[in-house]
N, C-alpha and C. Protein backbone atom coordinates (compact mmCIF):
# COMPACT_ATOMS: atom_id res chain seq x y z
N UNK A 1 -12.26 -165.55 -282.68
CA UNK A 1 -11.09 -166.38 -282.84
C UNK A 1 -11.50 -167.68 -283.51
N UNK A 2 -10.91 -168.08 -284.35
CA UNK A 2 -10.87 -169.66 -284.44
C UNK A 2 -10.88 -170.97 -283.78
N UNK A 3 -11.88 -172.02 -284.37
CA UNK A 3 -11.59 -173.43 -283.27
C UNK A 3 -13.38 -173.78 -282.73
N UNK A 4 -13.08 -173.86 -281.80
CA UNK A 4 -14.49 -174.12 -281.27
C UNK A 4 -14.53 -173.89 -279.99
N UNK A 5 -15.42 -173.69 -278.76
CA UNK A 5 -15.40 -173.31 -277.42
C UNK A 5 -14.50 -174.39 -276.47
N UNK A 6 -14.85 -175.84 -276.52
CA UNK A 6 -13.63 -176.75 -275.85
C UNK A 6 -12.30 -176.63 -276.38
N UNK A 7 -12.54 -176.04 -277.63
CA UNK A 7 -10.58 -175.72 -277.70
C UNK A 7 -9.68 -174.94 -276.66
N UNK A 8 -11.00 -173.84 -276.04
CA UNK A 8 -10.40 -172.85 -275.02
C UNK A 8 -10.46 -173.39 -273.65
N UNK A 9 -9.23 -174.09 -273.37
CA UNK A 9 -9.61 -175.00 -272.15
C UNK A 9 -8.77 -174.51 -271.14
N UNK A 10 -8.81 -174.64 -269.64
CA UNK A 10 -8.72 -173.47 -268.57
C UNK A 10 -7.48 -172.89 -269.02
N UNK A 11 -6.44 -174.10 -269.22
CA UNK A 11 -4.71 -174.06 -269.51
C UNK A 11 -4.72 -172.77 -270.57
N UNK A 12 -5.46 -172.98 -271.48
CA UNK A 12 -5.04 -171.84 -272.71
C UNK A 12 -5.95 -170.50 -272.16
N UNK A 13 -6.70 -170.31 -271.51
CA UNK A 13 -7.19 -169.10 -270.82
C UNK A 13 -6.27 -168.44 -270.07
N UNK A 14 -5.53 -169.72 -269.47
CA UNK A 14 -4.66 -169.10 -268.39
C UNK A 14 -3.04 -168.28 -268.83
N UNK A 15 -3.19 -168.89 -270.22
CA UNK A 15 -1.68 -168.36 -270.81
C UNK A 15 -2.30 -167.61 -271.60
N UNK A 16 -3.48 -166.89 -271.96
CA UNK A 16 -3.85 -165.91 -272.66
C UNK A 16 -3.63 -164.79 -272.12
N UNK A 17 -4.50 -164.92 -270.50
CA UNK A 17 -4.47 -164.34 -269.31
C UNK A 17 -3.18 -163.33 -269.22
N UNK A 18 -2.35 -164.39 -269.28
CA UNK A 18 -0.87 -164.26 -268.69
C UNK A 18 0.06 -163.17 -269.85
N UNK A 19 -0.31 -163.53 -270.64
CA UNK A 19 0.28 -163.16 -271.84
C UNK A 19 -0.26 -161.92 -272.50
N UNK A 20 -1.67 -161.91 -272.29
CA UNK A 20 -2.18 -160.04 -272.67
C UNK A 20 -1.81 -159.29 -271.21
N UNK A 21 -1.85 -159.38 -269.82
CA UNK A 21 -1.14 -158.96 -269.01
C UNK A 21 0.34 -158.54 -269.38
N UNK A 22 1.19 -159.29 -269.61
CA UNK A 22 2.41 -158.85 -270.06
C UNK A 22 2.74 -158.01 -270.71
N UNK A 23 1.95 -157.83 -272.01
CA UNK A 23 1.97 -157.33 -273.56
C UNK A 23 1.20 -155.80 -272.85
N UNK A 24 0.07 -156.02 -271.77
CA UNK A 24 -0.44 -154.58 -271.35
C UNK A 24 0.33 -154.34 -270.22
N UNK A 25 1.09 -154.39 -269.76
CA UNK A 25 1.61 -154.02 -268.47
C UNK A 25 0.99 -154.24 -267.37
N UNK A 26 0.19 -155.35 -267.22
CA UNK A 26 -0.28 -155.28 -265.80
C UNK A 26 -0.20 -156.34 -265.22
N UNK A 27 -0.52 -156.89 -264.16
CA UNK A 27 -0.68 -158.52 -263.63
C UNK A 27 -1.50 -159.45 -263.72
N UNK A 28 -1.42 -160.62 -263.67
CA UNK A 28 -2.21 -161.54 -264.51
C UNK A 28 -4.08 -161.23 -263.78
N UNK A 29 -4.09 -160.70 -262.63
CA UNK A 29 -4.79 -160.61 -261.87
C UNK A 29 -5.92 -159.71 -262.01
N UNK A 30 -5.02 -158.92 -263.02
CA UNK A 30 -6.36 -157.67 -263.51
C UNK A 30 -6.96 -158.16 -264.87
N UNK A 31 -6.44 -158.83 -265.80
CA UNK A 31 -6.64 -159.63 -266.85
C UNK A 31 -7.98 -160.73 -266.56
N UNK A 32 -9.26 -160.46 -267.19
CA UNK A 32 -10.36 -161.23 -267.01
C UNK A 32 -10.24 -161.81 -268.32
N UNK A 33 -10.51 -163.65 -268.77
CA UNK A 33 -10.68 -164.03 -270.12
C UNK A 33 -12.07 -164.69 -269.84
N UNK A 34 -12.98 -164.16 -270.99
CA UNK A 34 -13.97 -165.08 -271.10
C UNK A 34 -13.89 -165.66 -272.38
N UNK A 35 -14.66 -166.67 -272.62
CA UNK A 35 -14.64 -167.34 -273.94
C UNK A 35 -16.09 -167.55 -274.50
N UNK A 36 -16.72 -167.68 -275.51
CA UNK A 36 -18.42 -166.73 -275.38
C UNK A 36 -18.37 -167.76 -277.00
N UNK A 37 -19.70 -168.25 -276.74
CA UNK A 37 -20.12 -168.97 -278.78
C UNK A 37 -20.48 -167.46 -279.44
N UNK A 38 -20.71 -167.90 -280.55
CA UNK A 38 -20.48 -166.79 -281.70
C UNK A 38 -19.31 -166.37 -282.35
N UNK A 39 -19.47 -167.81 -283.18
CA UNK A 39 -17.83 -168.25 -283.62
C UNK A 39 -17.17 -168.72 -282.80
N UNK A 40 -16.71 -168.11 -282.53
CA UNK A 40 -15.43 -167.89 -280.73
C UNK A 40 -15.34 -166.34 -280.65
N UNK A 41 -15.76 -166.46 -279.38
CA UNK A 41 -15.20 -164.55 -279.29
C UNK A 41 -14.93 -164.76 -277.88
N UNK A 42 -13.43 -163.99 -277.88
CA UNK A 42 -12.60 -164.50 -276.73
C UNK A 42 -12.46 -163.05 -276.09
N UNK A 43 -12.86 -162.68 -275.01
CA UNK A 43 -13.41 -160.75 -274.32
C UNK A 43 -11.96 -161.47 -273.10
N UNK A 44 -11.39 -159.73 -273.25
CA UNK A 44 -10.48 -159.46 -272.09
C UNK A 44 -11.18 -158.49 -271.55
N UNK A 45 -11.03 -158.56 -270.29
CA UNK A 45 -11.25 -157.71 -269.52
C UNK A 45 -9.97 -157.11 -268.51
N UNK A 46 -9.74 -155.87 -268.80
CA UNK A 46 -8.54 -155.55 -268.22
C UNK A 46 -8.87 -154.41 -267.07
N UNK A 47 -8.56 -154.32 -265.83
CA UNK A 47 -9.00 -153.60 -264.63
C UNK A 47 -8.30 -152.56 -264.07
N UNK A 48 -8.27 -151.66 -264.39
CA UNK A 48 -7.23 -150.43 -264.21
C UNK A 48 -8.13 -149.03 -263.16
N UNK A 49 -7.31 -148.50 -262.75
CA UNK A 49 -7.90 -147.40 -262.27
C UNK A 49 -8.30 -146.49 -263.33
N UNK A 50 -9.34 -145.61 -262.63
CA UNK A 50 -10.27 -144.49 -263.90
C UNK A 50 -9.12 -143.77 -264.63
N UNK A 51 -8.35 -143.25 -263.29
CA UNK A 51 -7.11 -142.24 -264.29
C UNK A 51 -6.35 -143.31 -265.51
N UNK A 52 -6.36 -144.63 -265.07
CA UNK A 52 -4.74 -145.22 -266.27
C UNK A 52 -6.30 -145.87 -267.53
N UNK A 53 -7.73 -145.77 -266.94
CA UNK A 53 -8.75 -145.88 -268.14
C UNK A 53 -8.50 -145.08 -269.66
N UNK A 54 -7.61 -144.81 -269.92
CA UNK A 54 -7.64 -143.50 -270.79
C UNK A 54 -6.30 -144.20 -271.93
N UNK A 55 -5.57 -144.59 -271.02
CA UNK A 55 -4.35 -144.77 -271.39
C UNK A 55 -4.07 -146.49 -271.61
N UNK A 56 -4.92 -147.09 -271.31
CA UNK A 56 -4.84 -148.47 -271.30
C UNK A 56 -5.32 -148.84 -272.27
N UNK A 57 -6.63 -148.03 -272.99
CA UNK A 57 -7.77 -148.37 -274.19
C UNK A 57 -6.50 -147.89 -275.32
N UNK A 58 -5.57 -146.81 -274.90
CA UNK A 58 -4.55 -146.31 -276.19
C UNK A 58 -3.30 -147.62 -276.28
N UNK A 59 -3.58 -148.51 -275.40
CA UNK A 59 -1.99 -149.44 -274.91
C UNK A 59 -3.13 -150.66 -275.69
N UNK A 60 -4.27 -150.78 -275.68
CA UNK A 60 -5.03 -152.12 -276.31
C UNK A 60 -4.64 -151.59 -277.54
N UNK A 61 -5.89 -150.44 -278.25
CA UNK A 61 -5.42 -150.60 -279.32
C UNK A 61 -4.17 -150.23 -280.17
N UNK A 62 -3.26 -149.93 -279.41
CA UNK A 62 -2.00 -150.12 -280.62
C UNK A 62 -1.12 -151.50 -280.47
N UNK A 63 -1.52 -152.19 -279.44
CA UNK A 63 -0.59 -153.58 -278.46
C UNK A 63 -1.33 -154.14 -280.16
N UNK A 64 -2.63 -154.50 -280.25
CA UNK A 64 -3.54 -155.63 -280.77
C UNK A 64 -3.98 -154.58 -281.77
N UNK A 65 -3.53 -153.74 -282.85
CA UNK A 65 -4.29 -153.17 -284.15
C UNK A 65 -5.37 -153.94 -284.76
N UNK A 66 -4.54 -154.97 -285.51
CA UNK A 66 -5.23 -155.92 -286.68
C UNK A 66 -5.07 -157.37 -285.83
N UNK A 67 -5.44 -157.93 -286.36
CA UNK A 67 -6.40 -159.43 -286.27
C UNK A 67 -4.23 -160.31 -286.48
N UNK A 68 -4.09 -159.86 -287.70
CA UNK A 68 -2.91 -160.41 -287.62
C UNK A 68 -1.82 -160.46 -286.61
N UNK A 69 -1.59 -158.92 -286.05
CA UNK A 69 -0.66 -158.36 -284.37
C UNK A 69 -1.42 -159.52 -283.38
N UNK A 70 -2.87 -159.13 -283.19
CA UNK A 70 -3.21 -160.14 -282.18
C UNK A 70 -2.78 -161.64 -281.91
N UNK A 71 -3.07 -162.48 -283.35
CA UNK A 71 -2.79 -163.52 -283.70
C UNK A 71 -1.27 -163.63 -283.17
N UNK A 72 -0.56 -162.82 -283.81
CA UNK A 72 1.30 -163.18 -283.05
C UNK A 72 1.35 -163.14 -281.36
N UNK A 73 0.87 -161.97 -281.10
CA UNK A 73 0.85 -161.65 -279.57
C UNK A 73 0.71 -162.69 -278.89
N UNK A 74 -0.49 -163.00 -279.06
CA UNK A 74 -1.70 -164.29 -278.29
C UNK A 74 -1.23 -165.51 -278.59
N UNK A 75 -0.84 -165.97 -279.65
CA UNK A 75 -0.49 -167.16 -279.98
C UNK A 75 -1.46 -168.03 -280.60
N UNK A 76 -2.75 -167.64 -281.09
CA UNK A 76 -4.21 -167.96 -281.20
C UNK A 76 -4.49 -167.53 -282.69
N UNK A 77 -5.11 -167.93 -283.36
CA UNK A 77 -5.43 -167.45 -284.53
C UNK A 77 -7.28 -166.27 -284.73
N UNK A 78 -6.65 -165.40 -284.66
CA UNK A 78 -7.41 -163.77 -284.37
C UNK A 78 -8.35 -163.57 -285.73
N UNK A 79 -9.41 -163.74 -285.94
CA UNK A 79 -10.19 -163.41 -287.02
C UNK A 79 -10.54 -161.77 -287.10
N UNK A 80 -11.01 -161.23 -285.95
CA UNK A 80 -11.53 -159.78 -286.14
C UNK A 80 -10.87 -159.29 -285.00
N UNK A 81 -10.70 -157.97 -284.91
CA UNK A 81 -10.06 -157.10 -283.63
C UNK A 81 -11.05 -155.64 -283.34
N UNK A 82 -11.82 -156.10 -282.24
CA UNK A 82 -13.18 -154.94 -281.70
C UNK A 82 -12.06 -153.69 -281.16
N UNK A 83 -12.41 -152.80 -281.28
CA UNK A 83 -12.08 -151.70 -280.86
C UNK A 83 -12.28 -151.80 -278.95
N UNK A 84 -11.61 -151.61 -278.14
CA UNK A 84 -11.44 -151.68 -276.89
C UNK A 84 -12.65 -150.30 -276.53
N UNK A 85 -13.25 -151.47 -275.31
CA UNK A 85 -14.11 -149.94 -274.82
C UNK A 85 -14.23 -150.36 -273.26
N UNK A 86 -14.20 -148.82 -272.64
CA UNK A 86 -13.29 -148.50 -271.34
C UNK A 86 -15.34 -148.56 -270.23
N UNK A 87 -14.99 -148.98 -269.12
CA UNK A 87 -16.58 -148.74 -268.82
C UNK A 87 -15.98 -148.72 -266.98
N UNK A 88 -16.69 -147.41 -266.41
CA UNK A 88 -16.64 -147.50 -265.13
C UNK A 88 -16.98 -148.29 -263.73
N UNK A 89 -16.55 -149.05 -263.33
CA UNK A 89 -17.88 -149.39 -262.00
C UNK A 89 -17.55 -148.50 -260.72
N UNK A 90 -18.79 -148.88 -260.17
CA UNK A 90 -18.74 -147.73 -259.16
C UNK A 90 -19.29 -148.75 -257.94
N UNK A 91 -18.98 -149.17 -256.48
CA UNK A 91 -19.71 -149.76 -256.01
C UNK A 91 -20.54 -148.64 -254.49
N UNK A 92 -21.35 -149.19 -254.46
CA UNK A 92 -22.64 -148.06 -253.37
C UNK A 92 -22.71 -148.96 -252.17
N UNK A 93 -22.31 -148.34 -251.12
CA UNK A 93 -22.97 -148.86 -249.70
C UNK A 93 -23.97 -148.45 -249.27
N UNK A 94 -24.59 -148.95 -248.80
CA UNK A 94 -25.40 -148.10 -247.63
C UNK A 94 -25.09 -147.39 -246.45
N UNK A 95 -25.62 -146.50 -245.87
CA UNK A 95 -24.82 -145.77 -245.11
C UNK A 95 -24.51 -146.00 -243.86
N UNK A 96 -25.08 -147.24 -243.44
CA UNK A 96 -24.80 -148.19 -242.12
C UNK A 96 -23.95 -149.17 -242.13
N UNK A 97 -23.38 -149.21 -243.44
CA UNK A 97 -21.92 -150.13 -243.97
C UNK A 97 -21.09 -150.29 -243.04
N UNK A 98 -20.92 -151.08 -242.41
CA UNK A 98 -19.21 -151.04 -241.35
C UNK A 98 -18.77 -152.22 -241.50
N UNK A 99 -17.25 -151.86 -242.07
CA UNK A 99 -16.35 -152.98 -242.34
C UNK A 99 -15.55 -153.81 -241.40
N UNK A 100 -15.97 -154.71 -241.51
CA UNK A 100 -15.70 -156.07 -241.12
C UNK A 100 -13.67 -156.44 -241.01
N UNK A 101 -13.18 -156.17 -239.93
CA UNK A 101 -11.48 -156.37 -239.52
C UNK A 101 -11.23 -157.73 -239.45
């Protein structure tokens, strides 16, 4: 994206946040923004279950195609548009785990 890293200040994270949530269907809550040097490169992270994983990477890239869609969406001026990629976590207990009421 364009600008410099203090341009992305909490306020405009938070209406980025808010605003690719909307545009993907989900709540602001599953919506992660980081903001990263190298140029500006502004990473969503969007948190879905494995099954809607499939269908969410097809809802990024047609929501955000080109650099230009993004730019309107976002409200931000969009230089490049990465292809969305879907990645599992898995978390491991140990087997003496007992949860805490």
């Amino acid at each position: 994206a364009s600008g410099a890293l203090n341009d992305y200040t909490p306020a405009l994270r938070t209406r980025l946040q808010q605003s690719a949530a909307v545009t993907l269907g989900v709540t602001p809550d599953k919506v992660a923004v980081s903001v990263v040097a190298g140029s500006v490169l502004v990473k969503f992270e969007v948190s879905v279950s494995t099954a809607a994983a499939s269908d969410m990477s097809n809802r990024v890239a047609t929501t955000y195609p080109t650099a230009d869609k993004a730019s309107q969406r976002l409200g931000i001026t969009v230089e490049t548009v990465m292809a969305p990629v879907t990645f599992t976590v898995f978390t491991v207990l140990p087997s003496n785990f007992t949860a805490q009421t």
